[in-house]
N, C-alpha and C. Protein backbone atom coordinates (compact mmCIF):
# COMPACT_ATOMS: atom_id res chain seq x y z
N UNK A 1 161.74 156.32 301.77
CA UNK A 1 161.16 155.59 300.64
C UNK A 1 162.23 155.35 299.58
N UNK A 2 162.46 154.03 298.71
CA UNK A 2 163.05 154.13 298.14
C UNK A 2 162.67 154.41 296.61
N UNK A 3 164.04 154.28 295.60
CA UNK A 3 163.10 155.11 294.19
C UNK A 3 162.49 153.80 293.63
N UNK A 4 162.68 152.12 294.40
CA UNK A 4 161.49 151.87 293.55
C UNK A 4 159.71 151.65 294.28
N UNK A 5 159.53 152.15 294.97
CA UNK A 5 158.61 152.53 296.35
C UNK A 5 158.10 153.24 295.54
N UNK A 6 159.01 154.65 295.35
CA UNK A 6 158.26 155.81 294.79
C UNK A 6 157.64 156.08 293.24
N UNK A 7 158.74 155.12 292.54
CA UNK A 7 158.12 154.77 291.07
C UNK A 7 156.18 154.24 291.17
N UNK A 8 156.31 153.21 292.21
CA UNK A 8 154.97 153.07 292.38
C UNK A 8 153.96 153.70 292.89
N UNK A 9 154.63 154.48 293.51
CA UNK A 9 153.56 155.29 293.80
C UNK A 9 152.79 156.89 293.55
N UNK A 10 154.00 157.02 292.52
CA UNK A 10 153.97 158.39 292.19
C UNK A 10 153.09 157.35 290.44
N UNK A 11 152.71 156.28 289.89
CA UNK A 11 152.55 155.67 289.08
C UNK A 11 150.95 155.31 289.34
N UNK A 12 149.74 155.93 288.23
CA UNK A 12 148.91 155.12 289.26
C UNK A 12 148.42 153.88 289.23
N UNK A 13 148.47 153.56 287.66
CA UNK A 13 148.32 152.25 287.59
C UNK A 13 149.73 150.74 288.04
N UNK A 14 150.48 151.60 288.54
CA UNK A 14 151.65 150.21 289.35
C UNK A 14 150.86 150.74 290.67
N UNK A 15 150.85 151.44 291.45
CA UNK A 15 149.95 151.88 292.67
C UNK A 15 148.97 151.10 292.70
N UNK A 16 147.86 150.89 291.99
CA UNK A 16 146.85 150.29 291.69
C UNK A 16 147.16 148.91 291.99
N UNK A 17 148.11 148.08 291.20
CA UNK A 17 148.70 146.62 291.26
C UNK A 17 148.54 146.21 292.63
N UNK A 18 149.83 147.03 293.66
CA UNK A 18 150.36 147.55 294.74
C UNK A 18 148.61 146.91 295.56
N UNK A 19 148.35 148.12 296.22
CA UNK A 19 146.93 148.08 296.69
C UNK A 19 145.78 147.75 296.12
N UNK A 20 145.91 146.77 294.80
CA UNK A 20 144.65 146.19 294.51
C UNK A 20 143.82 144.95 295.71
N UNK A 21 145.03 144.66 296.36
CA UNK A 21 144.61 143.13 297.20
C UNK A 21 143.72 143.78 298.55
N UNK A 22 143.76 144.91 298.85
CA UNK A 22 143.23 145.33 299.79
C UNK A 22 141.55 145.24 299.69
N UNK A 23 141.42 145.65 298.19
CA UNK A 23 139.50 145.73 298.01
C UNK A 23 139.25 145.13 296.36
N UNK A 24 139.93 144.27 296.19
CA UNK A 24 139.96 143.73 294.94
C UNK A 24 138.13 143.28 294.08
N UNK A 25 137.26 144.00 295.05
CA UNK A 25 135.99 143.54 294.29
C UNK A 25 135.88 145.29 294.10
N UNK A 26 136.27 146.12 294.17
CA UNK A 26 136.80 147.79 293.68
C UNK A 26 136.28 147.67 292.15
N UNK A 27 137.59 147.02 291.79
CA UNK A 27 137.31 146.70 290.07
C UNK A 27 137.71 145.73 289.92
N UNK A 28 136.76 144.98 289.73
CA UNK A 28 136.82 143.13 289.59
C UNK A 28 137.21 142.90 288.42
N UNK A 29 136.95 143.84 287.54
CA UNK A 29 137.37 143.34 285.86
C UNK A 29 138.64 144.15 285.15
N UNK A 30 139.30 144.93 286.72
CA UNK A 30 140.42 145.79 286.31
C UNK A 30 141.69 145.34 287.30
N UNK A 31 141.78 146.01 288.10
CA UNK A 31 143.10 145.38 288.91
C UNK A 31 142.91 144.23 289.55
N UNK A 32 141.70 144.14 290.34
CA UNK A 32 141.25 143.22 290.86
C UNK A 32 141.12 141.58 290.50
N UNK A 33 141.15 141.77 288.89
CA UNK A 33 140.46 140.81 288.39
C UNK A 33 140.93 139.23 288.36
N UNK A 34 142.46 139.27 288.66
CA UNK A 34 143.09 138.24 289.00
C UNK A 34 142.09 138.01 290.37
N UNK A 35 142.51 138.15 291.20
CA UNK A 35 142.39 137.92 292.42
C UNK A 35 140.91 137.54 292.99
N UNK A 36 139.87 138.52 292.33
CA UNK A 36 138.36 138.00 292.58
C UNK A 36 138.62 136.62 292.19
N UNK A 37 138.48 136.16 290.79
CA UNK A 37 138.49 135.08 290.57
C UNK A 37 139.37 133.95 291.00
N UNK A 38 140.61 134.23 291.85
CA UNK A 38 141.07 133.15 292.61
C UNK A 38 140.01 132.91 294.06
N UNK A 39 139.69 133.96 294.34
CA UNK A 39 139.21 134.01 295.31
C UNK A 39 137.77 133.50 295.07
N UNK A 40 136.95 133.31 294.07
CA UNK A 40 135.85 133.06 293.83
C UNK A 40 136.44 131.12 293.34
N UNK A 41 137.19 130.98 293.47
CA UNK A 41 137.81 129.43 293.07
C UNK A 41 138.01 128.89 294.82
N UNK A 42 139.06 129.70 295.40
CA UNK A 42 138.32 129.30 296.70
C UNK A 42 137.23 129.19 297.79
N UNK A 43 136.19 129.76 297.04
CA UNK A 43 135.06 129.92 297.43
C UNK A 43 134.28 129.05 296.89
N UNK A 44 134.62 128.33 296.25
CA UNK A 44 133.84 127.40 295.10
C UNK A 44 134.16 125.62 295.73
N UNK A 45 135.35 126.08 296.13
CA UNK A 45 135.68 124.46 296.70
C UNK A 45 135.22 124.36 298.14
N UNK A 46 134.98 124.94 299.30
CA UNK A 46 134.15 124.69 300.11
C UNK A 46 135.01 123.77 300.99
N UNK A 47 134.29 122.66 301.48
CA UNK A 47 135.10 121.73 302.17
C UNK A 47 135.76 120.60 301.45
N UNK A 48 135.21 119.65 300.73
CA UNK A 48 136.10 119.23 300.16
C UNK A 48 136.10 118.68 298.97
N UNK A 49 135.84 120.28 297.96
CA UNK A 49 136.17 120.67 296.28
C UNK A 49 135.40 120.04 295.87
N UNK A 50 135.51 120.25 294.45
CA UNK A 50 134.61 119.92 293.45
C UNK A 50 135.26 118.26 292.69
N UNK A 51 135.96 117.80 293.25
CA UNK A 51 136.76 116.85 292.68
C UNK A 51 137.71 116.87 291.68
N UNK A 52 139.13 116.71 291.42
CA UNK A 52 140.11 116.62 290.53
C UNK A 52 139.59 116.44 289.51
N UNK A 53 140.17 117.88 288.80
CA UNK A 53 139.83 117.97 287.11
C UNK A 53 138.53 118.96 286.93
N UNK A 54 137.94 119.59 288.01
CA UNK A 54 136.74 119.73 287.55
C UNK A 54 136.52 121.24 287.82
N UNK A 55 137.67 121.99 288.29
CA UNK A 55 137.48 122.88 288.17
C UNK A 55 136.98 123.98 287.27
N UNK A 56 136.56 124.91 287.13
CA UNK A 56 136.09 125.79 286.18
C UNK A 56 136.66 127.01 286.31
N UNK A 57 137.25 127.08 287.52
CA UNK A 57 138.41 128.81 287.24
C UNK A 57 139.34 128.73 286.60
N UNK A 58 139.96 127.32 286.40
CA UNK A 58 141.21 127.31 285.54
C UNK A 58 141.35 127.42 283.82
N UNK A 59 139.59 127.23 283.98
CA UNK A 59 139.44 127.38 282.19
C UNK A 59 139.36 128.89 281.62
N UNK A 60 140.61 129.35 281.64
CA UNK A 60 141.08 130.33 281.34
C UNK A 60 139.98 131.36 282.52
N UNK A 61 139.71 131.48 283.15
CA UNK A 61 138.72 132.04 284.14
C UNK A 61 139.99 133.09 285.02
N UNK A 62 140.91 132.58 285.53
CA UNK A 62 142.02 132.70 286.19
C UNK A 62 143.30 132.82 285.72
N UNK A 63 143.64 133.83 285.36
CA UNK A 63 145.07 134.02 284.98
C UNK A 63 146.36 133.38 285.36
N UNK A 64 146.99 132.72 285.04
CA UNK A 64 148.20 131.94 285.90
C UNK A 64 147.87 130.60 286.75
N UNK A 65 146.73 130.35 286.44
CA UNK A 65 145.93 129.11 287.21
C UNK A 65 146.90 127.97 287.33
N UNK A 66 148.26 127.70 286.31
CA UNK A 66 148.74 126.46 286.71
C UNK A 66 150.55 126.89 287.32
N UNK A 67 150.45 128.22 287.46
CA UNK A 67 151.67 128.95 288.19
C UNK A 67 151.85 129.24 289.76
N UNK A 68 151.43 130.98 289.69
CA UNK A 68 151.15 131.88 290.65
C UNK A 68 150.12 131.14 291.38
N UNK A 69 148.75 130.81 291.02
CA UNK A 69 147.26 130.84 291.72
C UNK A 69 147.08 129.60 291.09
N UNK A 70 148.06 128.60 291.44
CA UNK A 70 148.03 127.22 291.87
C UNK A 70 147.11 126.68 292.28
N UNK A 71 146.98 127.57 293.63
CA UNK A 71 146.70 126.63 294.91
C UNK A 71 145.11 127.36 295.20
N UNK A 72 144.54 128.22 294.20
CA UNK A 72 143.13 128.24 293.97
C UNK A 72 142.86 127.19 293.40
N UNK A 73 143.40 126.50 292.02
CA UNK A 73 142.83 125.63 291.88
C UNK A 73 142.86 124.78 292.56
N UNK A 74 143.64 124.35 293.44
CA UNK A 74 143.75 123.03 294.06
C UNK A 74 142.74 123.25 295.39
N UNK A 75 142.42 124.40 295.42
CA UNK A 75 141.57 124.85 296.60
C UNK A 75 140.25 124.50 296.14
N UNK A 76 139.93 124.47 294.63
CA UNK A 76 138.34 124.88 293.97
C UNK A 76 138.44 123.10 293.83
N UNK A 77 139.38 122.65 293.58
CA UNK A 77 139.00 120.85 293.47
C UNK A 77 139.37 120.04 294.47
N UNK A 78 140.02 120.20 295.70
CA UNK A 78 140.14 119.32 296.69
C UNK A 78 139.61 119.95 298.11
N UNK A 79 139.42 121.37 298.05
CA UNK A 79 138.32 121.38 299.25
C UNK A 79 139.56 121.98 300.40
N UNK A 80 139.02 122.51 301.47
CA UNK A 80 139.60 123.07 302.96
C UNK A 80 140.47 121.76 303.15
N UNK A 81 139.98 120.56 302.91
CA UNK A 81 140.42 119.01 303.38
C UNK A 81 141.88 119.29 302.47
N UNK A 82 141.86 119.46 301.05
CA UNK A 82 142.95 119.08 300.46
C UNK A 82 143.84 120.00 300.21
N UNK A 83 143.58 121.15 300.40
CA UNK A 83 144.86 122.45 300.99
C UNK A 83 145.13 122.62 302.16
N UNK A 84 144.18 121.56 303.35
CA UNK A 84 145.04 121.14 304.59
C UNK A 84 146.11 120.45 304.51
N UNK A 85 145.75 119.55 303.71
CA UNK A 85 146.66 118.23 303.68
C UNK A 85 148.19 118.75 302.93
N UNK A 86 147.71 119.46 301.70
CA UNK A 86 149.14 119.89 301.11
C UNK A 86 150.28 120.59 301.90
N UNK A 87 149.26 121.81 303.05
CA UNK A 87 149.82 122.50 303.65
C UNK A 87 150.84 122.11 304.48
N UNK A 88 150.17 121.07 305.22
CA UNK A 88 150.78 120.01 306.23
C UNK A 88 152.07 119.46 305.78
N UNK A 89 152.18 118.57 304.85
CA UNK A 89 153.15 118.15 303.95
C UNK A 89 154.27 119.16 303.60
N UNK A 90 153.84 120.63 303.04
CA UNK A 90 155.50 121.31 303.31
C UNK A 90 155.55 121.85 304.67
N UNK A 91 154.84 121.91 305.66
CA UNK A 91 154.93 122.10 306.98
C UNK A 91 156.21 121.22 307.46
N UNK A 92 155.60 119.67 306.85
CA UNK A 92 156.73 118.83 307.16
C UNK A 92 157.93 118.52 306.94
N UNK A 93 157.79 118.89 305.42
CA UNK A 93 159.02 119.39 304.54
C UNK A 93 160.10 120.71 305.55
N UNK A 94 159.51 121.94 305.65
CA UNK A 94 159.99 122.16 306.04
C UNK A 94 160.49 122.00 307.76
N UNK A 95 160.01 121.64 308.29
CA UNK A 95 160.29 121.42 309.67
C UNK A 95 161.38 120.01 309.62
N UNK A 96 161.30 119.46 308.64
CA UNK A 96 162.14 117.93 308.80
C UNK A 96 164.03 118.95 308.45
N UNK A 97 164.03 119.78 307.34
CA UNK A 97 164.92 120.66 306.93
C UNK A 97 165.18 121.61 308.14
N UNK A 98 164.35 121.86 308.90
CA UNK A 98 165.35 122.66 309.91
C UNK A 98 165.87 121.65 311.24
N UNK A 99 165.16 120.88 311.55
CA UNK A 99 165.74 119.95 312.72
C UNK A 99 166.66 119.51 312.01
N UNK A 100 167.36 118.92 310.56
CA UNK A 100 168.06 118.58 310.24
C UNK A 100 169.39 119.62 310.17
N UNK A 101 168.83 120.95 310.19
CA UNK A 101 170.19 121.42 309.83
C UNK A 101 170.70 121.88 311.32
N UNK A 102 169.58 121.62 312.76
CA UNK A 102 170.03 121.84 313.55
C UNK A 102 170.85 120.32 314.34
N UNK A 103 169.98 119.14 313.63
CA UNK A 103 171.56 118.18 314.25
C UNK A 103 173.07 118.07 313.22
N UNK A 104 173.03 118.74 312.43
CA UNK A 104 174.07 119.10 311.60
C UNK A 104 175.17 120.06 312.60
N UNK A 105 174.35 121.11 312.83
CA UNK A 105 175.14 122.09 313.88
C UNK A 105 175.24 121.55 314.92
N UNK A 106 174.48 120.50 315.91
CA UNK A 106 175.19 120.15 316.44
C UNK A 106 176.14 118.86 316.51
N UNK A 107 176.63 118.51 315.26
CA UNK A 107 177.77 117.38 314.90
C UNK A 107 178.86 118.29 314.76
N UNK A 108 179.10 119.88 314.39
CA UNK A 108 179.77 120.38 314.09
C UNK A 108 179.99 120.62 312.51
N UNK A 109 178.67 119.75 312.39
CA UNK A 109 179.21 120.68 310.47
C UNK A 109 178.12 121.85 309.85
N UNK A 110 178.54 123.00 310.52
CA UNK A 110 178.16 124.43 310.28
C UNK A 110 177.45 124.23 309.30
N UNK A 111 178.46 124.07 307.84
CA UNK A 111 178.09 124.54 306.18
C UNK A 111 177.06 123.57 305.90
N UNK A 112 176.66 122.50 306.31
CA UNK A 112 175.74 121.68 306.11
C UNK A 112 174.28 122.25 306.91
N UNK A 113 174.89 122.42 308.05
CA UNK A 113 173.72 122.98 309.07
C UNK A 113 172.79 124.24 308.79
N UNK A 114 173.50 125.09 308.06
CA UNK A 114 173.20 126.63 307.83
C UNK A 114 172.29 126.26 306.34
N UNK A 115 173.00 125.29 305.90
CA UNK A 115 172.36 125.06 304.27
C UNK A 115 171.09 124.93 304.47
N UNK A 116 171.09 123.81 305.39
CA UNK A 116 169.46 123.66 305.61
C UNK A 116 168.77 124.27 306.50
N UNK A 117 169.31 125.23 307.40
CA UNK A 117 168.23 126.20 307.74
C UNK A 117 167.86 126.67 306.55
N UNK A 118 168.84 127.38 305.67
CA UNK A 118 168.51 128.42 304.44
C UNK A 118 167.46 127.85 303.56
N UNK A 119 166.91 126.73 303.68
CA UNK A 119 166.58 125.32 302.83
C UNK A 119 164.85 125.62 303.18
N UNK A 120 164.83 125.49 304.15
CA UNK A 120 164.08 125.12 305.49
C UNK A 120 162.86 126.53 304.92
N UNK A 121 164.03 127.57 305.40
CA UNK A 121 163.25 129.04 305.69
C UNK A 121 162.61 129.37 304.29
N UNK A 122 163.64 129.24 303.57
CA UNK A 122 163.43 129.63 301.94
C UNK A 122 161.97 128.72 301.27
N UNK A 123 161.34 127.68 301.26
CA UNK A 123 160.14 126.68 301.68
C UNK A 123 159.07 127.72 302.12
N UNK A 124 159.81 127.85 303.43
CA UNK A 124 158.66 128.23 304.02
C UNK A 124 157.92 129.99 303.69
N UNK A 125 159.22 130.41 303.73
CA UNK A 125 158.93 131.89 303.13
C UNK A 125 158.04 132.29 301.29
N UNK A 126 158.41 131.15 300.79
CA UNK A 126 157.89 131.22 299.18
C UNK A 126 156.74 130.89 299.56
N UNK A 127 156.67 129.75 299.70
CA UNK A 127 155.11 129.22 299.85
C UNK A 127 153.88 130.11 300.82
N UNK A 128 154.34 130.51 301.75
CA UNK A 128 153.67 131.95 302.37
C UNK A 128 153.67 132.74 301.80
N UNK A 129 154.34 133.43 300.84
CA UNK A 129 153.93 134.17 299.96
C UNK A 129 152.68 133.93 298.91
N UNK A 130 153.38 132.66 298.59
CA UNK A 130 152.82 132.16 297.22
C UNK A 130 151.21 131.84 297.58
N UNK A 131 150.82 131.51 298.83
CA UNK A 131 149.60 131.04 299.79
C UNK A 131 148.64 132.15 299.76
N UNK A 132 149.56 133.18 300.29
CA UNK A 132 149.18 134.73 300.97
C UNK A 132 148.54 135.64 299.42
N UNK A 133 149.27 135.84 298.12
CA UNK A 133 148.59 136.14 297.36
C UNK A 133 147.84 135.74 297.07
N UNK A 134 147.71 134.50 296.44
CA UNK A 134 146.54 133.58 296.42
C UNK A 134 145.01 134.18 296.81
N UNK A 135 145.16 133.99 297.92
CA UNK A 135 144.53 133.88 299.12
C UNK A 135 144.11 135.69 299.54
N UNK A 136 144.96 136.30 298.76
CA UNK A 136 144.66 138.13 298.81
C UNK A 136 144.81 138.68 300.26
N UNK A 137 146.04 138.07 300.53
CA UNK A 137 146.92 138.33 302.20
C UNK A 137 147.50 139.50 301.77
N UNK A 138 148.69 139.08 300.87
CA UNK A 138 149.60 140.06 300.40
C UNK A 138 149.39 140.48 298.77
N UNK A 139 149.95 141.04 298.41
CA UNK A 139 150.12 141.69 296.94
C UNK A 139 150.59 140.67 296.27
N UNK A 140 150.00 140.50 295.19
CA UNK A 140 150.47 139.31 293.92
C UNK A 140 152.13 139.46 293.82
N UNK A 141 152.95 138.53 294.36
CA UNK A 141 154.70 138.88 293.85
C UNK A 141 155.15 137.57 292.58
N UNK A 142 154.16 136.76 292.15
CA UNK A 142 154.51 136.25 291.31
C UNK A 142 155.56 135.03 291.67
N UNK A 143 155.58 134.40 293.26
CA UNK A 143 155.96 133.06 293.57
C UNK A 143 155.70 132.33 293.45
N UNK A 144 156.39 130.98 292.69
CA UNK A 144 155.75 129.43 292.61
C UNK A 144 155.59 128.82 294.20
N UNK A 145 154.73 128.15 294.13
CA UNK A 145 154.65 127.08 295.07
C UNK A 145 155.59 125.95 294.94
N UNK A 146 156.38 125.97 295.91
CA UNK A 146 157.30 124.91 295.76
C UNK A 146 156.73 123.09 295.75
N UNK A 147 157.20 122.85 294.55
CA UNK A 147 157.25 121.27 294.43
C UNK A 147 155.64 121.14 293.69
N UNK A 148 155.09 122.51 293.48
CA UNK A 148 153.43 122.11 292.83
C UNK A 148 153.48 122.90 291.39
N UNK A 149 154.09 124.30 291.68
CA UNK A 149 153.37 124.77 290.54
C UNK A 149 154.44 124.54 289.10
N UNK A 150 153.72 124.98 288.39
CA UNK A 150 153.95 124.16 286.83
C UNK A 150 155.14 125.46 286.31
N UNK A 151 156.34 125.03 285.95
CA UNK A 151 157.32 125.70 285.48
C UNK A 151 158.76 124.69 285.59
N UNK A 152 159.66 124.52 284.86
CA UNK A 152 160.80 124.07 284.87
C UNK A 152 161.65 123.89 285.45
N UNK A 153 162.42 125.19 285.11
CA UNK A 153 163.67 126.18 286.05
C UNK A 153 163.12 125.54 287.67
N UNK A 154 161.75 126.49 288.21
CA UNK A 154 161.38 126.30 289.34
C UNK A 154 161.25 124.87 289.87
N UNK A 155 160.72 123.87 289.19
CA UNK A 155 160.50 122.79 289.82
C UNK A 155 161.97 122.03 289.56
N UNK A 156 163.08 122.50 288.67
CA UNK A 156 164.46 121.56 289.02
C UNK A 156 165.14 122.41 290.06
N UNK A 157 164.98 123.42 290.44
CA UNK A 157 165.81 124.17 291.73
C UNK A 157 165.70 123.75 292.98
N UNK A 158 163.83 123.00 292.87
CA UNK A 158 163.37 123.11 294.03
C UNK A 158 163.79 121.58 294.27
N UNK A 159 163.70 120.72 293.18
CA UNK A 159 164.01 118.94 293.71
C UNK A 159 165.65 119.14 293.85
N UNK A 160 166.21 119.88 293.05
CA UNK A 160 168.05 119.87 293.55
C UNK A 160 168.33 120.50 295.42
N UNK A 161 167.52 121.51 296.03
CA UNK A 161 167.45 121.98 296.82
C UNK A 161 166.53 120.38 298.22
N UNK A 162 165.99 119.54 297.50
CA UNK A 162 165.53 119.06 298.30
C UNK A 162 166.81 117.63 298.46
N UNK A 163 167.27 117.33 296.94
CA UNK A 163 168.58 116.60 296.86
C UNK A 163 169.36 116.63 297.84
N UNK A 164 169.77 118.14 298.12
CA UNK A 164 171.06 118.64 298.45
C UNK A 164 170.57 118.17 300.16
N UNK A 165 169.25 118.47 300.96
CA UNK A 165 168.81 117.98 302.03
C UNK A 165 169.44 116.52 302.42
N UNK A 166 168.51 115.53 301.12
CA UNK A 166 168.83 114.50 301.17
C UNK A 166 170.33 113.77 301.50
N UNK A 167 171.17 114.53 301.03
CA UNK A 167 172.60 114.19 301.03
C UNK A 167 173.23 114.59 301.82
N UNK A 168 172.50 116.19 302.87
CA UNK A 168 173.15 116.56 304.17
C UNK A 168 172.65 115.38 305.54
N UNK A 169 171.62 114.57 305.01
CA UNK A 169 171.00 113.80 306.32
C UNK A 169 172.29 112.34 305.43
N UNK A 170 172.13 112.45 304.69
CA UNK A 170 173.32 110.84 304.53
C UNK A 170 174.67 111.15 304.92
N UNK A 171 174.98 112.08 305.17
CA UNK A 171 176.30 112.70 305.59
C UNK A 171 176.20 112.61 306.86
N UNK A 172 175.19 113.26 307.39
CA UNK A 172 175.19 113.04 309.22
C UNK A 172 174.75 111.66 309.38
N UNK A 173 174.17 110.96 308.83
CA UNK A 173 174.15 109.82 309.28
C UNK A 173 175.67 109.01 309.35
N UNK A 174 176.20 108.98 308.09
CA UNK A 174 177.36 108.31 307.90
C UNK A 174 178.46 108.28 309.49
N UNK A 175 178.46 109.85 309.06
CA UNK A 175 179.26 110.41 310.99
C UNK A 175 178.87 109.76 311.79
N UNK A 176 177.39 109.51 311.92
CA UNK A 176 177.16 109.13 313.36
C UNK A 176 177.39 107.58 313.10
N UNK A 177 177.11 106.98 312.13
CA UNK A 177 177.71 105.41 312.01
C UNK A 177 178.92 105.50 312.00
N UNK A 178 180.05 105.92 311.80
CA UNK A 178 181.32 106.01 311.50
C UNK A 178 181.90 106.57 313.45
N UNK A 179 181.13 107.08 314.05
CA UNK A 179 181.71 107.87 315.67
C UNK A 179 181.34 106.32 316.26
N UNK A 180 179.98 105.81 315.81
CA UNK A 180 179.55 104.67 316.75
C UNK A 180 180.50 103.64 316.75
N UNK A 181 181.21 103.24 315.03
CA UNK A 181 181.99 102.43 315.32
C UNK A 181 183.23 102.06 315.51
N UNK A 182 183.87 103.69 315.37
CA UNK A 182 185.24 103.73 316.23
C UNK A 182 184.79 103.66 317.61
N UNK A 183 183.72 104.23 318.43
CA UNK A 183 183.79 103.77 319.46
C UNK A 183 183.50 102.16 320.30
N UNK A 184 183.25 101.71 319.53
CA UNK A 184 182.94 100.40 319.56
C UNK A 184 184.23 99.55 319.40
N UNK A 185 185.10 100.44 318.51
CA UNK A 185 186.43 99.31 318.12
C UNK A 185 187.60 100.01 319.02
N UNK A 186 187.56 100.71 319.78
CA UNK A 186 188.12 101.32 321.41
C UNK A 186 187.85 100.53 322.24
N UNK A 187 186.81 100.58 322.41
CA UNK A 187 186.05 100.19 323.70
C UNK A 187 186.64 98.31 323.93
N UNK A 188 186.80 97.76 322.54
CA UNK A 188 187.17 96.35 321.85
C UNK A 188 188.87 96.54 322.34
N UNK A 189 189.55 97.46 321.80
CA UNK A 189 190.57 97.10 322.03
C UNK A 189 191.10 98.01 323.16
N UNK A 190 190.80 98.46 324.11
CA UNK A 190 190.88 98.29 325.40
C UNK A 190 190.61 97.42 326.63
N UNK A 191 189.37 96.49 325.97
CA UNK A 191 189.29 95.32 326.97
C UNK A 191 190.46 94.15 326.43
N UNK A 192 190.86 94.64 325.39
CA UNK A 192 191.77 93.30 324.90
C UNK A 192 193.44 93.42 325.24
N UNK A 193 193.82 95.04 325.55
CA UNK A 193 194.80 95.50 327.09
C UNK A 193 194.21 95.06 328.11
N UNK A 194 193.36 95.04 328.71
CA UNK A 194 193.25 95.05 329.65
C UNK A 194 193.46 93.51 330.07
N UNK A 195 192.99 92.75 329.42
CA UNK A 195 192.97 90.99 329.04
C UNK A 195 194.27 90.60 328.96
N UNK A 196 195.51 91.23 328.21
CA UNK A 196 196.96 91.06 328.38
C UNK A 196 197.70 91.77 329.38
N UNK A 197 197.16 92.68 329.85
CA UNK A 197 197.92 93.04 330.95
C UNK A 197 197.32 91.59 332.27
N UNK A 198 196.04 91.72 332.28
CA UNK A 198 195.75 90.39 333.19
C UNK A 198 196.83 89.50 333.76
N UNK A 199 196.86 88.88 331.92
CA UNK A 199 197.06 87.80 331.75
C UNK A 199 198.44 87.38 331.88
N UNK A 200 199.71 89.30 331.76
CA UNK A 200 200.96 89.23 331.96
C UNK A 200 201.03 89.19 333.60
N UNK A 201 200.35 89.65 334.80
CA UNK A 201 199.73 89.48 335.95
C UNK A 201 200.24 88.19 336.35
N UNK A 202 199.14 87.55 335.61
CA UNK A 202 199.16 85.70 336.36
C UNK A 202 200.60 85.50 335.97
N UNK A 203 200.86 85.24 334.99
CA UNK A 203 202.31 84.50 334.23
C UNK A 203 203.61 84.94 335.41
N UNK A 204 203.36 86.18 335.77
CA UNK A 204 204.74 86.77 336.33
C UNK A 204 204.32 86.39 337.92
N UNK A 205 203.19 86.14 338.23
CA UNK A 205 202.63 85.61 339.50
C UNK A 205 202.80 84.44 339.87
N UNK A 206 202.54 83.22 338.79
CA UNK A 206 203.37 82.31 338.91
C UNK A 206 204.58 81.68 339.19
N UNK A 207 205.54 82.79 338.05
CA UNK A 207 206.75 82.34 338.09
C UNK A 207 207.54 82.79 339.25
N UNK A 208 207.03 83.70 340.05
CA UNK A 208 207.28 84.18 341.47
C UNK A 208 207.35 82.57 342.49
């Protein structure tokens, strides 16, 4: 165990924090109390929500409602339908970031390639977190949802991080336009040896 393991647990109210997500209706109005009420926001939106804007956990009901526990609200106003749909979308996000950093690796450019695995994973790992508390999977760690939830810092890290994507796929593209058309201007000036050697052929064939 380490000493900050044991701080918590030798602590009882950080202990408490710790294992509140396990039975969070325990004490709904004590450790719990975040979490019932996200959880009573996803319980509220059903299939598909109460409609944008109309939530009622976010009116101060829910602690962190436009941070951490985002994606209750977006759960309590767009429904199973519209935290499918979001889900899907960094699904895609991230899956477009790792095939990308795997035709990167295989063009040969490593530092580009590795970026966007790191790109890729890092997506996917926050937002599973950020999902999983929510949602009273894991213990509240206080992750934004990438590209949704409301903060600064977080939302310019996350569009520079999606930038930096952007500019590893214009880079491999460039390569692969740039390989296509040296090979194209080879391929050109080898038939155009081959056309003078011909053509030195006949001339010396003649003059025979």
């Amino acid at each position: 165990m380490c000493i900050r393991d044991r701080l918590a647990y030798f602590s009882p109210y950080r202990w408490a924090r710790v294992t509140g997500f396990l039975d969070p209706w325990k004490d709904p109005f004590g450790s719990g109390y975040q979490l019932t009420q996200s959880l009573m926001a996803y319980g509220r939106g059903e299939t598909f929500g109460q409609g944008l804007g109309n939530s009622v956990q976010k009116l101060e009901y829910l602690p962190e409602a436009h941070t951490d526990f985002v994606m209750a609200v977006l759960a309590e106003e767009m429904g199973f339908i519209g935290i499918s749909v979001i889900l899907l979308l960094s699904m895609t996000l991230v899956f477009k970031a790792l095939l990308l950093g795997r035709k990167a690796v295989n063009q040969e450019k490593y530092f580009e390639g590795f970026f966007a695995y790191a790109i890729g994973i890092w997506f996917c790992f926050q937002a599973a977190v950020n999902i999983g508390a929510s949602a009273g999977i894991v213990p509240t760690k206080g992750l934004t949802m990438p590209l949704i939830s409301y903060g600064g810092s977080s939302m310019i890290i996350m569009t520079m991080s999606v930038a930096v994507l952007i500019r590893i796929d214009h880079e491999i593209r460039l390569q692969s336009i740039q390989a296509t058309s040296r090979a194209t201007g080879t391929h050109k000036s080898t038939k155009k040896k081959a056309s003078k050697v011909k053509k030195t052929k006949l001339i010396e064939g003649g003059n025979d």
